[in-house]
C-alpha atoms as a PDB file:
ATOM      1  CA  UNK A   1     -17.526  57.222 -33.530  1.00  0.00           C
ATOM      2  CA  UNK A   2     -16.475  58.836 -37.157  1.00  0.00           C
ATOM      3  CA  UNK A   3     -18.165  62.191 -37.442  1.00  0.00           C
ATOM      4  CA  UNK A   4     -20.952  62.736 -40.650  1.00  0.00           C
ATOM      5  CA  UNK A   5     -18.853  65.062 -43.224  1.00  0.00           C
ATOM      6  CA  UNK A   6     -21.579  67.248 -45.690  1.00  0.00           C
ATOM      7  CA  UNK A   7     -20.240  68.670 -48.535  1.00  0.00           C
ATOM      8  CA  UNK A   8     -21.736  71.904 -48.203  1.00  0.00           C
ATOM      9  CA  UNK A   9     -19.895  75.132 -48.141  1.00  0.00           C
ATOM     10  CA  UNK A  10     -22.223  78.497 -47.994  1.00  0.00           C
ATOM     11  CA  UNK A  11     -24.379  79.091 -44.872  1.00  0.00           C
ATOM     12  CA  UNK A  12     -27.729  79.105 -46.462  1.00  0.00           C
ATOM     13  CA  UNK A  13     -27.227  75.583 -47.774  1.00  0.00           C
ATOM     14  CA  UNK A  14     -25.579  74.453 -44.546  1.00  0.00           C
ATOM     15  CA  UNK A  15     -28.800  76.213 -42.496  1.00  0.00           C
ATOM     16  CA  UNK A  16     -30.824  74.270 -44.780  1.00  0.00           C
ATOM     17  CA  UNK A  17     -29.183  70.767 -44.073  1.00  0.00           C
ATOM     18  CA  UNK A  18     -29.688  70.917 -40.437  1.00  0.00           C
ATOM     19  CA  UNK A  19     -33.493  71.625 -40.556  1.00  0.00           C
ATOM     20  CA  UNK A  20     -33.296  75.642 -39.100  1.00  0.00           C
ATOM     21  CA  UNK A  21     -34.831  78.473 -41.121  1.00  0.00           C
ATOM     22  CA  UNK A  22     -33.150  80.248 -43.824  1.00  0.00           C
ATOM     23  CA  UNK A  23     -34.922  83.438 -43.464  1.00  0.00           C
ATOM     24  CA  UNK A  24     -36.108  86.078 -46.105  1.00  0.00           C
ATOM     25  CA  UNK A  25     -33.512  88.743 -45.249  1.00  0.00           C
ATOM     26  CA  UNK A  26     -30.532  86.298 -45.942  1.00  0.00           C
ATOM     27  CA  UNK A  27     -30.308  86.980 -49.619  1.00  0.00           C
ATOM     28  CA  UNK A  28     -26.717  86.520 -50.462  1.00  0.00           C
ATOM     29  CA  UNK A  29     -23.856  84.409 -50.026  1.00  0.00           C
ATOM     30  CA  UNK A  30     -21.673  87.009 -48.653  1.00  0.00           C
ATOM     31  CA  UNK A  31     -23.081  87.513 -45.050  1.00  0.00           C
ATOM     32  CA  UNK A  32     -25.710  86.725 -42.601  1.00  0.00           C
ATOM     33  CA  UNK A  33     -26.390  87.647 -38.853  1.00  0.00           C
ATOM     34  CA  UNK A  34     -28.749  85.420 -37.033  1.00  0.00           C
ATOM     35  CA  UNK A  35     -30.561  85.780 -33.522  1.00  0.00           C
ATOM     36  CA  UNK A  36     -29.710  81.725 -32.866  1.00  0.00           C
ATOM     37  CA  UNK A  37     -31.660  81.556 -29.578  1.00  0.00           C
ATOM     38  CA  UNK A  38     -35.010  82.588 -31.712  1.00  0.00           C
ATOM     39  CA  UNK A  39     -34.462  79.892 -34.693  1.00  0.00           C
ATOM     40  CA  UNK A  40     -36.397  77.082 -32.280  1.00  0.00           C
ATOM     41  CA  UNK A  41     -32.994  74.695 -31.533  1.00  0.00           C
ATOM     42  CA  UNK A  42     -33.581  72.162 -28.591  1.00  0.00           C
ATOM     43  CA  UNK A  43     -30.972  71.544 -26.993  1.00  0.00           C
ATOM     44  CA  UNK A  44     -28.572  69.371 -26.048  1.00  0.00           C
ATOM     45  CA  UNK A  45     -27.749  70.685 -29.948  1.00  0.00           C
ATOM     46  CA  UNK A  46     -25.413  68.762 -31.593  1.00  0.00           C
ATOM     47  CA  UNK A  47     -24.658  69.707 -35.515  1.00  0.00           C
ATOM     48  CA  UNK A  48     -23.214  67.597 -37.883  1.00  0.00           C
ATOM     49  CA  UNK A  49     -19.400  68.706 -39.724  1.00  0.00           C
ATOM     50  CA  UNK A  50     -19.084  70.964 -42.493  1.00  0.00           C
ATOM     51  CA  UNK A  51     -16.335  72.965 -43.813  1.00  0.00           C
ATOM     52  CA  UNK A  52     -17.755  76.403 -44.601  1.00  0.00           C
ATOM     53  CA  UNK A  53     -16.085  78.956 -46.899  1.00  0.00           C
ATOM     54  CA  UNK A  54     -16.868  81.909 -44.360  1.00  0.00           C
ATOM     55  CA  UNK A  55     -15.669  83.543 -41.385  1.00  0.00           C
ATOM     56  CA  UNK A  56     -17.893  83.186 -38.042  1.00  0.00           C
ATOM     57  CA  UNK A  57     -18.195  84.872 -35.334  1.00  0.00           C
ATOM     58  CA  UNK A  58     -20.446  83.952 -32.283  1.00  0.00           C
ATOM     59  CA  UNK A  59     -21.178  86.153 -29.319  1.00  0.00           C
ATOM     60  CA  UNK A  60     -22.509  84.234 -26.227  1.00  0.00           C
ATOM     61  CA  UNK A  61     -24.790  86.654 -23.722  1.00  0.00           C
ATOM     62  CA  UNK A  62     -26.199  83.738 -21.602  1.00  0.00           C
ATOM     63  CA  UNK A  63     -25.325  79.778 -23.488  1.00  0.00           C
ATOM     64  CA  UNK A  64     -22.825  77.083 -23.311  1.00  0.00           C
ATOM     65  CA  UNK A  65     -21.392  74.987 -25.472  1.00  0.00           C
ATOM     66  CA  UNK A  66     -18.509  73.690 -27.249  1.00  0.00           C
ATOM     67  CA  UNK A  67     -16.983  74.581 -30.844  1.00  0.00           C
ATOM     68  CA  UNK A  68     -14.681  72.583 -33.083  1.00  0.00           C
ATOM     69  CA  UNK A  69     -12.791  74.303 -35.852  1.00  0.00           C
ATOM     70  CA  UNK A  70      -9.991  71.387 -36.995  1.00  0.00           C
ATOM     71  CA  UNK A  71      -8.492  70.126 -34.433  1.00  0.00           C
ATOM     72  CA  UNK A  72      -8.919  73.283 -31.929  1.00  0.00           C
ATOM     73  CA  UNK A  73     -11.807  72.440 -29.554  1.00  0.00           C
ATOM     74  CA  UNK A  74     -13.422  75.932 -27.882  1.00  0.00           C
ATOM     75  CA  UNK A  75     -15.180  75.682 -24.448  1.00  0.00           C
ATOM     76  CA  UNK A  76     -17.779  78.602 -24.430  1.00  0.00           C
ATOM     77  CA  UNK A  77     -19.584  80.021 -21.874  1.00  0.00           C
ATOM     78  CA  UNK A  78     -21.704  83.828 -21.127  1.00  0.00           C
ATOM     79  CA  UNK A  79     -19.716  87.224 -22.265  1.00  0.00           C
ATOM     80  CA  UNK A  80     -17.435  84.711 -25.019  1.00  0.00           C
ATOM     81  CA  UNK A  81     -16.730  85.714 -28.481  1.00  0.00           C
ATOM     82  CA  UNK A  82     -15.055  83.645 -30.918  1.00  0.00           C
ATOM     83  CA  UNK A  83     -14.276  84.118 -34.216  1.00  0.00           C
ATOM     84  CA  UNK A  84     -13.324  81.003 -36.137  1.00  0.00           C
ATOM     85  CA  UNK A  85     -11.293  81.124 -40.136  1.00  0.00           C
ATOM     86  CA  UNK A  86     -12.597  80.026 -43.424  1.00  0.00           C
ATOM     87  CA  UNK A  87     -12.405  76.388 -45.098  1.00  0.00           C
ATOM     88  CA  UNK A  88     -11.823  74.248 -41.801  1.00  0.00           C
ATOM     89  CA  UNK A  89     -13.856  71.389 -40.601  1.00  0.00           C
ATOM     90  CA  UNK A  90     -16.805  72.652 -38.452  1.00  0.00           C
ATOM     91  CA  UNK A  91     -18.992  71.475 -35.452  1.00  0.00           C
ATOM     92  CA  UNK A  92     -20.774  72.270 -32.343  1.00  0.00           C
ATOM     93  CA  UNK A  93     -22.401  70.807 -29.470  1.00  0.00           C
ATOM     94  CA  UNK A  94     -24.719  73.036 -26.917  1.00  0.00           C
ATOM     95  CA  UNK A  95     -26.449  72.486 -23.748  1.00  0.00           C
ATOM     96  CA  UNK A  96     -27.689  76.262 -23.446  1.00  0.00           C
ATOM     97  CA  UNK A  97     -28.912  78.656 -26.642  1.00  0.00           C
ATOM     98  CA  UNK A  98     -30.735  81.242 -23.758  1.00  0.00           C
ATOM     99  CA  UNK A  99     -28.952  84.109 -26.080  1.00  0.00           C
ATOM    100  CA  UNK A 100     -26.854  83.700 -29.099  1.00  0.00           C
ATOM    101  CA  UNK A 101     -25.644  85.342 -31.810  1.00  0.00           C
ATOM    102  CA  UNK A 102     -23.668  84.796 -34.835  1.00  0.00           C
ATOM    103  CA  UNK A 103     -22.627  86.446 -37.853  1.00  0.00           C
ATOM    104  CA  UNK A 104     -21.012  84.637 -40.912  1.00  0.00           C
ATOM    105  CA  UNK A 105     -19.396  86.507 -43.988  1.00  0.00           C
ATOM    106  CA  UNK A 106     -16.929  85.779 -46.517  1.00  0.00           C
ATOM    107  CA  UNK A 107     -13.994  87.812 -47.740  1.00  0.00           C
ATOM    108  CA  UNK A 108     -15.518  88.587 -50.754  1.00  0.00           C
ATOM    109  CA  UNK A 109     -18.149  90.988 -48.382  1.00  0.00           C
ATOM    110  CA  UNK A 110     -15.716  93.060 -47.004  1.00  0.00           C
ATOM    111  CA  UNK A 111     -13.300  93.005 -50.192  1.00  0.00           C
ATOM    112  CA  UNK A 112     -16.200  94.089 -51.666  1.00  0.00           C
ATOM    113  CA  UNK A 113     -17.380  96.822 -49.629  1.00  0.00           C
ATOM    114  CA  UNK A 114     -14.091  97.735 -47.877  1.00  0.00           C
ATOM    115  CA  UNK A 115     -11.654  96.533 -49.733  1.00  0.00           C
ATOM    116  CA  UNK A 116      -8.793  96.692 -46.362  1.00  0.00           C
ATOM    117  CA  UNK A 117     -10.909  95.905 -44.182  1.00  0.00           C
ATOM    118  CA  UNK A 118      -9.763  91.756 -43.563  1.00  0.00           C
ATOM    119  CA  UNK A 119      -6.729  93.026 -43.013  1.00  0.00           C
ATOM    120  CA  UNK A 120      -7.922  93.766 -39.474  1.00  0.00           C
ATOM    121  CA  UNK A 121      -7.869  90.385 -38.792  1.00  0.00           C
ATOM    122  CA  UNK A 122      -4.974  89.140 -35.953  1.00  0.00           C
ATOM    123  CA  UNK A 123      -2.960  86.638 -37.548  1.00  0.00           C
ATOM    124  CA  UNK A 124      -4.280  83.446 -35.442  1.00  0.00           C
ATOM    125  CA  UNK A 125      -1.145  81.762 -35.857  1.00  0.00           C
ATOM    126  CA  UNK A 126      -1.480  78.081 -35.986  1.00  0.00           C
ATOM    127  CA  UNK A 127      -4.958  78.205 -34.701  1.00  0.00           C
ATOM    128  CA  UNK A 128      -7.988  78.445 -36.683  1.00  0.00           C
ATOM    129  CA  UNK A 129      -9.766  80.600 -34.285  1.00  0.00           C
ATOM    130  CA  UNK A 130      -9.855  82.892 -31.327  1.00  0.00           C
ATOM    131  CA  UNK A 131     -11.978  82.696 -28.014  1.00  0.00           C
ATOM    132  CA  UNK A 132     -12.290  85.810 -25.914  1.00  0.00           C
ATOM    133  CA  UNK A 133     -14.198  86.263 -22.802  1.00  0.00           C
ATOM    134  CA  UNK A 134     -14.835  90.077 -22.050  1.00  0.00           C
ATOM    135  CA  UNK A 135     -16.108  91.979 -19.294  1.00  0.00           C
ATOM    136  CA  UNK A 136     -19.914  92.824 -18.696  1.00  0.00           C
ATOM    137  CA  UNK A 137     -18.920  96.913 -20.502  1.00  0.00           C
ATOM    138  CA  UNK A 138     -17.058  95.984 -23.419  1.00  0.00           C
ATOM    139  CA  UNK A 139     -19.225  92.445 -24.203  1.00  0.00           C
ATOM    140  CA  UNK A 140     -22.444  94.661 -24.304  1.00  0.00           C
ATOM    141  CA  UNK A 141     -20.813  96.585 -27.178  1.00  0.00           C
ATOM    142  CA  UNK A 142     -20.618  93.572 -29.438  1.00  0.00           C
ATOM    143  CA  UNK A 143     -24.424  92.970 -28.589  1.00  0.00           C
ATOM    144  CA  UNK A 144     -25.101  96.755 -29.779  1.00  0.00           C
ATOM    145  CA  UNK A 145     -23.175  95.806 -32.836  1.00  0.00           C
ATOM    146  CA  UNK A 146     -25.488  92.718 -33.377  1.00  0.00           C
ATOM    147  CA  UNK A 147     -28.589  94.028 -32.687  1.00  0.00           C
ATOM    148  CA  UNK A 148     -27.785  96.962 -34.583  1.00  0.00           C
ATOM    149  CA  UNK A 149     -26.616  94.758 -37.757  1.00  0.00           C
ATOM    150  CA  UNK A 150     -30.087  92.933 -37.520  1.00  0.00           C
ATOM    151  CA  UNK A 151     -31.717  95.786 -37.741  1.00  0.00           C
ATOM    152  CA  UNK A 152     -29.876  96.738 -40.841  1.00  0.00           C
ATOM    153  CA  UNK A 153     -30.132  93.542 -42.558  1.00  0.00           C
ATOM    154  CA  UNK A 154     -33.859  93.625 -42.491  1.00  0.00           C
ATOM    155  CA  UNK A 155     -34.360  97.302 -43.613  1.00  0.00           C
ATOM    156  CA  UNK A 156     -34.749  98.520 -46.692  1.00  0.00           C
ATOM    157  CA  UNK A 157     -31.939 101.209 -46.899  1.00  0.00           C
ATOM    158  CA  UNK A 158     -29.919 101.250 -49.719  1.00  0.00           C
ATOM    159  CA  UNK A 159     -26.400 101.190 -48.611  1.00  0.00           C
ATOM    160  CA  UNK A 160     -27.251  98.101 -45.857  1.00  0.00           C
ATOM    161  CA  UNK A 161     -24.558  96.143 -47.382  1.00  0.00           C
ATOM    162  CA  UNK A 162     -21.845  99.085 -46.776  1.00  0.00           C
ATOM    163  CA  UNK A 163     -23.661  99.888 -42.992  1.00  0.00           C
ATOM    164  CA  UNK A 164     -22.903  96.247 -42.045  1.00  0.00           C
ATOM    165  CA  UNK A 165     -19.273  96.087 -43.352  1.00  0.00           C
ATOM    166  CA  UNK A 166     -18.294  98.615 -40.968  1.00  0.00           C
ATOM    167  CA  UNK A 167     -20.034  97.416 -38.273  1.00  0.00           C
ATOM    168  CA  UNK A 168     -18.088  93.896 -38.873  1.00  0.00           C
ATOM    169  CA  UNK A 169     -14.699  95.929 -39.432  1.00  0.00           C
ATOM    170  CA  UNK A 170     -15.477  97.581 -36.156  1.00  0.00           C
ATOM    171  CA  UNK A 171     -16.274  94.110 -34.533  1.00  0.00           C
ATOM    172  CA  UNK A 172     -12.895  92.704 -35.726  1.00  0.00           C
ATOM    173  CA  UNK A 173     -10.997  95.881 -34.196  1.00  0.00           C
ATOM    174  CA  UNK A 174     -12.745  95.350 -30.473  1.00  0.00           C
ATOM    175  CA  UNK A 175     -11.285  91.579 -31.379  1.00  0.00           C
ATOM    176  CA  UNK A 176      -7.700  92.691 -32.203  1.00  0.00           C
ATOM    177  CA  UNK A 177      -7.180  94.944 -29.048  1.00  0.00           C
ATOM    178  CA  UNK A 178      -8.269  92.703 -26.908  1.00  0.00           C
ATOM    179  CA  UNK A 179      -6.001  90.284 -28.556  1.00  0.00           C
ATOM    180  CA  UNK A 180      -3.382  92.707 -28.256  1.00  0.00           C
ATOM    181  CA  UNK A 181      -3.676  93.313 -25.172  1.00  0.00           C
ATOM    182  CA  UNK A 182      -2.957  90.099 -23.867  1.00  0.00           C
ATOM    183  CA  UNK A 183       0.003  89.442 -25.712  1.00  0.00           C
ATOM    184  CA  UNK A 184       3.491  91.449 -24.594  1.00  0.00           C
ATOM    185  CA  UNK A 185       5.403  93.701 -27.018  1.00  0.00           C
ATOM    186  CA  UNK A 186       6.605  92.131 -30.006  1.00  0.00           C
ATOM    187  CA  UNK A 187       4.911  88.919 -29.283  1.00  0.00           C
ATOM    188  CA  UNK A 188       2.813  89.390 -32.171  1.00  0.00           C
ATOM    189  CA  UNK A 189       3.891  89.426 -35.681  1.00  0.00           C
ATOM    190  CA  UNK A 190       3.837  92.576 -37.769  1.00  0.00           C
ATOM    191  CA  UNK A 191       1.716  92.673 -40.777  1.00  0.00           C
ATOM    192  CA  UNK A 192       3.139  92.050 -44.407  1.00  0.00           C
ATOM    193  CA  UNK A 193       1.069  92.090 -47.423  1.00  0.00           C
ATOM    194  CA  UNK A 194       3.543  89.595 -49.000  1.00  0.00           C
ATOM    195  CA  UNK A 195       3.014  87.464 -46.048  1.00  0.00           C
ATOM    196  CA  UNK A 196      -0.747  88.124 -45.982  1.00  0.00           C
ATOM    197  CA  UNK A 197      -0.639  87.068 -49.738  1.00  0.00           C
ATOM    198  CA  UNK A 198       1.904  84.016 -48.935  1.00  0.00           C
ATOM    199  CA  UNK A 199      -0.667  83.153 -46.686  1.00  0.00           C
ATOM    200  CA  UNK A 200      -4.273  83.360 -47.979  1.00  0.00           C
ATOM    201  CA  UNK A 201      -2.779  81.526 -51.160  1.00  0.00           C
ATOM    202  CA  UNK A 202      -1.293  78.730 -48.753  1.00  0.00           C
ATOM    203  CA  UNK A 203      -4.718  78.011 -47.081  1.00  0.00           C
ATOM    204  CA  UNK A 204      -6.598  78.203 -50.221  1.00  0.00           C
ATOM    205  CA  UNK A 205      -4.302  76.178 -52.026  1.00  0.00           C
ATOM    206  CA  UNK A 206      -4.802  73.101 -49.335  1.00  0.00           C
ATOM    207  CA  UNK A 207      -8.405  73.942 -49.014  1.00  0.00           C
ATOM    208  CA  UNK A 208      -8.594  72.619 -52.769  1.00  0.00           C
ATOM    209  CA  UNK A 209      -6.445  69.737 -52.166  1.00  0.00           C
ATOM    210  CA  UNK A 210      -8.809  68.730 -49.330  1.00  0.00           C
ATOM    211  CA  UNK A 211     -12.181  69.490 -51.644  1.00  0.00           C
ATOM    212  CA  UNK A 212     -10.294  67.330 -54.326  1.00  0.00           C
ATOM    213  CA  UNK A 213     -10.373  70.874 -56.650  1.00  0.00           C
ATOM    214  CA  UNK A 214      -6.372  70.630 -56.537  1.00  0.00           C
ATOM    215  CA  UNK A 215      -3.941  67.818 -56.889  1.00  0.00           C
ATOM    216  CA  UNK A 216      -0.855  70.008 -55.919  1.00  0.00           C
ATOM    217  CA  UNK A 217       0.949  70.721 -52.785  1.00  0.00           C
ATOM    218  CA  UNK A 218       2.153  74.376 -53.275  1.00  0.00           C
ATOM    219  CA  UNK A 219       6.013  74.435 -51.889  1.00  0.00           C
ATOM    220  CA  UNK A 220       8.133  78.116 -51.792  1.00  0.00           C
ATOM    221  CA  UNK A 221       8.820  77.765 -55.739  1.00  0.00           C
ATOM    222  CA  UNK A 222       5.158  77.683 -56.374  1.00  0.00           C
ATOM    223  CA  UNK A 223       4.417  80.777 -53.864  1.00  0.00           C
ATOM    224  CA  UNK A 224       6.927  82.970 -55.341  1.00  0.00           C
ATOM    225  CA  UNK A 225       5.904  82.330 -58.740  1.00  0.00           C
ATOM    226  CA  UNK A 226       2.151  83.045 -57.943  1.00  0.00           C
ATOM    227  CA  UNK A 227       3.384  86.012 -56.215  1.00  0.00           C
ATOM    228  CA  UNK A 228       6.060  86.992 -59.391  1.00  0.00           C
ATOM    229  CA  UNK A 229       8.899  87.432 -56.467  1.00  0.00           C
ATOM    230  CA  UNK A 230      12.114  85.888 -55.811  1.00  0.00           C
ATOM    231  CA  UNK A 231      12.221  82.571 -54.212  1.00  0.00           C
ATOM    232  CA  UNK A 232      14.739  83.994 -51.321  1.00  0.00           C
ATOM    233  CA  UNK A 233      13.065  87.546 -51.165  1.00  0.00           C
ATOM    234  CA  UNK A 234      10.018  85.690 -50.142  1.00  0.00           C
ATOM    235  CA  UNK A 235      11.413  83.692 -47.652  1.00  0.00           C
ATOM    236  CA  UNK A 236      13.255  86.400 -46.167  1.00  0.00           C
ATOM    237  CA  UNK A 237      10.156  88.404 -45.835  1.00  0.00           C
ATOM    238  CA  UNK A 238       8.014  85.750 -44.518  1.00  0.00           C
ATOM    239  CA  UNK A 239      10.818  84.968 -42.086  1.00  0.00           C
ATOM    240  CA  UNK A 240      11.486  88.141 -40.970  1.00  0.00           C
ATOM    241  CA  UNK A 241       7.793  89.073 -40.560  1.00  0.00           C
ATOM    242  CA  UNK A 242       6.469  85.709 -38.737  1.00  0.00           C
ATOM    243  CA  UNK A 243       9.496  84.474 -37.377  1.00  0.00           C
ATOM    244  CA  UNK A 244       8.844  80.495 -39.188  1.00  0.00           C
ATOM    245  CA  UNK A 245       9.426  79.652 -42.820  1.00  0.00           C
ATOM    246  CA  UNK A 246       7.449  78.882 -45.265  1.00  0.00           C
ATOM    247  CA  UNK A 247       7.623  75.455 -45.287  1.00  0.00           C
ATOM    248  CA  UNK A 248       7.181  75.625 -41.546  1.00  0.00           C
ATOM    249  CA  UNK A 249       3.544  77.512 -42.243  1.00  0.00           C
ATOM    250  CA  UNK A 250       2.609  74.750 -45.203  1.00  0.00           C
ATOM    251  CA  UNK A 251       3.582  71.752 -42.918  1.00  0.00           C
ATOM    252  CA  UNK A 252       1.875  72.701 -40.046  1.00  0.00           C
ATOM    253  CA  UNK A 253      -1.054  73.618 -41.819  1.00  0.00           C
ATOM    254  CA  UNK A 254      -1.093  70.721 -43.558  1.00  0.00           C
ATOM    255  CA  UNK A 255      -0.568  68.099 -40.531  1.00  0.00           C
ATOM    256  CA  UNK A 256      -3.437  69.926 -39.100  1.00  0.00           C
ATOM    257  CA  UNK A 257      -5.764  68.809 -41.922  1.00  0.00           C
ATOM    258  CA  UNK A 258      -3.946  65.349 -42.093  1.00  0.00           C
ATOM    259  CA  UNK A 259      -4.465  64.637 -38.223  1.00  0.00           C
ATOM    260  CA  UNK A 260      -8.119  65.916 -38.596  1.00  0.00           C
ATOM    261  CA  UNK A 261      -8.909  63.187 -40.866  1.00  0.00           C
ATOM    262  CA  UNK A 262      -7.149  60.445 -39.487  1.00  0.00           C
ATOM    263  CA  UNK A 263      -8.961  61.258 -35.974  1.00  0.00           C
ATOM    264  CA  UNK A 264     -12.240  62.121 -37.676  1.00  0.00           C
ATOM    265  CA  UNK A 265     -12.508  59.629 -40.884  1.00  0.00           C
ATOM    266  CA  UNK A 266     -12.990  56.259 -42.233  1.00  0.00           C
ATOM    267  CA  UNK A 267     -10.654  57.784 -45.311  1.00  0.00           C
ATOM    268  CA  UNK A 268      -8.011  55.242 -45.904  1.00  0.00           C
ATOM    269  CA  UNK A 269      -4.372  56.234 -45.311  1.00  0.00           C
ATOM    270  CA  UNK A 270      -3.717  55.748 -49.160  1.00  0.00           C
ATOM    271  CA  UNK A 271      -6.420  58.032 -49.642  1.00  0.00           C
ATOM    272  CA  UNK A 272      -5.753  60.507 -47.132  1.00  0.00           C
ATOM    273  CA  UNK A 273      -1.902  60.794 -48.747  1.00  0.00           C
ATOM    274  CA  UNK A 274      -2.942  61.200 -52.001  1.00  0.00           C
ATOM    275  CA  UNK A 275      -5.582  63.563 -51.165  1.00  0.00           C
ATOM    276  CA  UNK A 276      -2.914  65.954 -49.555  1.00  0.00           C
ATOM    277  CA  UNK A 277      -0.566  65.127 -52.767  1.00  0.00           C
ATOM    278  CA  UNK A 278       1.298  62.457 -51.986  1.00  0.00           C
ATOM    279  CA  UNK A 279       2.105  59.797 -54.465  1.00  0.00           C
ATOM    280  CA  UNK A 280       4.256  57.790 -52.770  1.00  0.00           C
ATOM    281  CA  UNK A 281       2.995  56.116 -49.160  1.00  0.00           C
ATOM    282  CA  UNK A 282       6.380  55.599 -48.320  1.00  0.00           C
ATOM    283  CA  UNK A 283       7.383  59.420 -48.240  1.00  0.00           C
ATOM    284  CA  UNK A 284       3.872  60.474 -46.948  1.00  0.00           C
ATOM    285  CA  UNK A 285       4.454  58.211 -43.861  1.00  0.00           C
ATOM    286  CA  UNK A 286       8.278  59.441 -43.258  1.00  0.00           C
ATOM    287  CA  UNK A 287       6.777  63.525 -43.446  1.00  0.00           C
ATOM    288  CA  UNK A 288       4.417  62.596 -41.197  1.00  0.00           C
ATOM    289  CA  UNK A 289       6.460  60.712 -38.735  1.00  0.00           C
ATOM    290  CA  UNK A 290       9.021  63.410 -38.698  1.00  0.00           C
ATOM    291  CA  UNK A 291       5.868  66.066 -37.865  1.00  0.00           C
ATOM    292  CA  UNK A 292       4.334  64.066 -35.508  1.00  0.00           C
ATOM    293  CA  UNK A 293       7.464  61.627 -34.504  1.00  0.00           C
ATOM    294  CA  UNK A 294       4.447  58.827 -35.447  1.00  0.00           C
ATOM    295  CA  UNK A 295       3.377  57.409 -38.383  1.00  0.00           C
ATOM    296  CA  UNK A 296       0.020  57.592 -39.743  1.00  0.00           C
ATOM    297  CA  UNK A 297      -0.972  54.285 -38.422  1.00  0.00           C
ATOM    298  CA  UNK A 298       0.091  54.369 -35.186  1.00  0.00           C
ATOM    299  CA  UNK A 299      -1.306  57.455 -34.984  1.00  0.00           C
ATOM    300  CA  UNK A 300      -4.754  56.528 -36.247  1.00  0.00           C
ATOM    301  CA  UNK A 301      -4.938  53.216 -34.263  1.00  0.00           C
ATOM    302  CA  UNK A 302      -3.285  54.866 -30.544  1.00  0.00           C
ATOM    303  CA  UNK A 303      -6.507  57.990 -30.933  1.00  0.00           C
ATOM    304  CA  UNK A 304      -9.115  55.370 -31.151  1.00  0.00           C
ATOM    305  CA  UNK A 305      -7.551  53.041 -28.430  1.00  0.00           C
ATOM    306  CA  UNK A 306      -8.133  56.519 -26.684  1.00  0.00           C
ATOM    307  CA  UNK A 307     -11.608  57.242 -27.422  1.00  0.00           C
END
């Protein structure tokens, strides 16, 4: 069965879509907390798929469920936290909401507010999220953090907006030790602003090929020229810093989204190519054999023989 797609990107229009109050204290685009076990879901939940512009991050005291973010599926359970990326195709299915929380903000929030604060975030890698189960002492600090943002949000002080940024910046640190932590020296990548640049222009550059907003696929020329460096200083860096190449970060981003929608859609293969850029069938079906050592059809037609 083909999942519903909405084309609806903040959270207030997405809350509004699946029937659950948008209450009074939400009154921007740039961030929202919500108590999710008081907004009056039955469960089993299942929501429909959208592809939000906005960080999330949900902190499980007593639920289960399951999260999609692409083609990463999350299995979450009490004392989880998960914080899933920007501008990927969204869903969820639960079967307990006893005690949930979630928080959703953009970059714009923090840029705004404190303007290093994203770069706190662990480079995910090829993921588009990050599941953490902690123990009963350290989960019961991110349930101070939301309570204590909720509180915030529906006060009246002036400098809410600024209170709540840190609070989220101090989230995102409890995040990035633990993720750390369970990676050995040097398995991580050390942090670039070129490459954190490279990077945020990458995904936003396919997120707007995938919204139809773009009709380009961005290769290294493109990237150094947005970025005013040289083609092979760029590389180098990105290299160096991440230990793949840029083309290596483009293509497996963009197979991600390709795979997603030949699993997920009725979209025609046609389509699908020329949505990603692709003018020629031919030379959309040889990249994506050599990805996926498949080609688009067989792929399409051997996951629903599957399911």
């Amino acid at each position: 069965m083909k999942k519903q797609f909405y084309n609806l990107r903040n959270y207030k229009e997405i809350l509004a879509a699946m029937n659950l109050p948008v209450y009074a204290y939400i009154d921007s685009h740039d961030l929202a907390i919500l108590k999710i076990h008081e907004m009056g879901i039955q469960v089993p939940f299942n929501s429909p798929t959208f592809r939000p512009n906005y960080y999330t991050v949900m902190i499980i005291k007593r639920g289960k469920g399951l999260f999609s973010a692409g083609n990463d599926i999350y299995e979450l359970g009490p004392n989880h936290v998960i914080i899933t990326r920007p501008d990927v195709y969204t869903s969820s299915y639960w079967t307990e909401l006893d005690e949930l929380y979630a928080i959703f903000f953009d970059r714009r929030f923090l840029e705004k507010y404190l303007p290093d604060g994203i770069d706190h975030i662990s480079d995910k890698g090829k993921t588009n999220g990050l599941n953490c189960w902690y123990d009963d002492g350290t989960f019961l600090k991110f349930v101070q953090i939301c309570l204590e943002m909720y509180d915030i949000a529906n006060s009246g002080y002036p400098l809410k907006n600024e209170l709540m940024a840190n609070l989220i910046v101090n989230m995102l640190l409890l995040i990035e030790d633990h993720q750390n932590s369970m990676l050995a020296d040097g398995q991580y990548h050390m942090y670039n602003p070129m490459v954190f640049a490279f990077r945020r222009n990458m995904e936003d550059n396919i997120n707007k090929l995938a919204l139809g907003e773009e009709s380009m696929l961005m290769r290294t020329k493109e990237h150094a020229d947005q970025l005013n460096l040289n083609i092979s200083y760029l590389s180098k860096v990105v290299s160096k810093s991440t230990g793949k190449t840029i083309n290596q970060w483009i293509n497996e981003k963009l197979i991600g989204e390709i795979i997603y929608l030949l699993k997920n859609s009725d979209e025609s293969i046609t389509k699908i190519a020329e949505m990603f850029g692709f003018s020629d069938a031919n030379y959309f079906s040889s990249f994506f054999k050599k990805q996926t050592d498949n080609s688009p059809s067989t792929f399409r037609s051997e996951y629903i023989d599957l399911n």
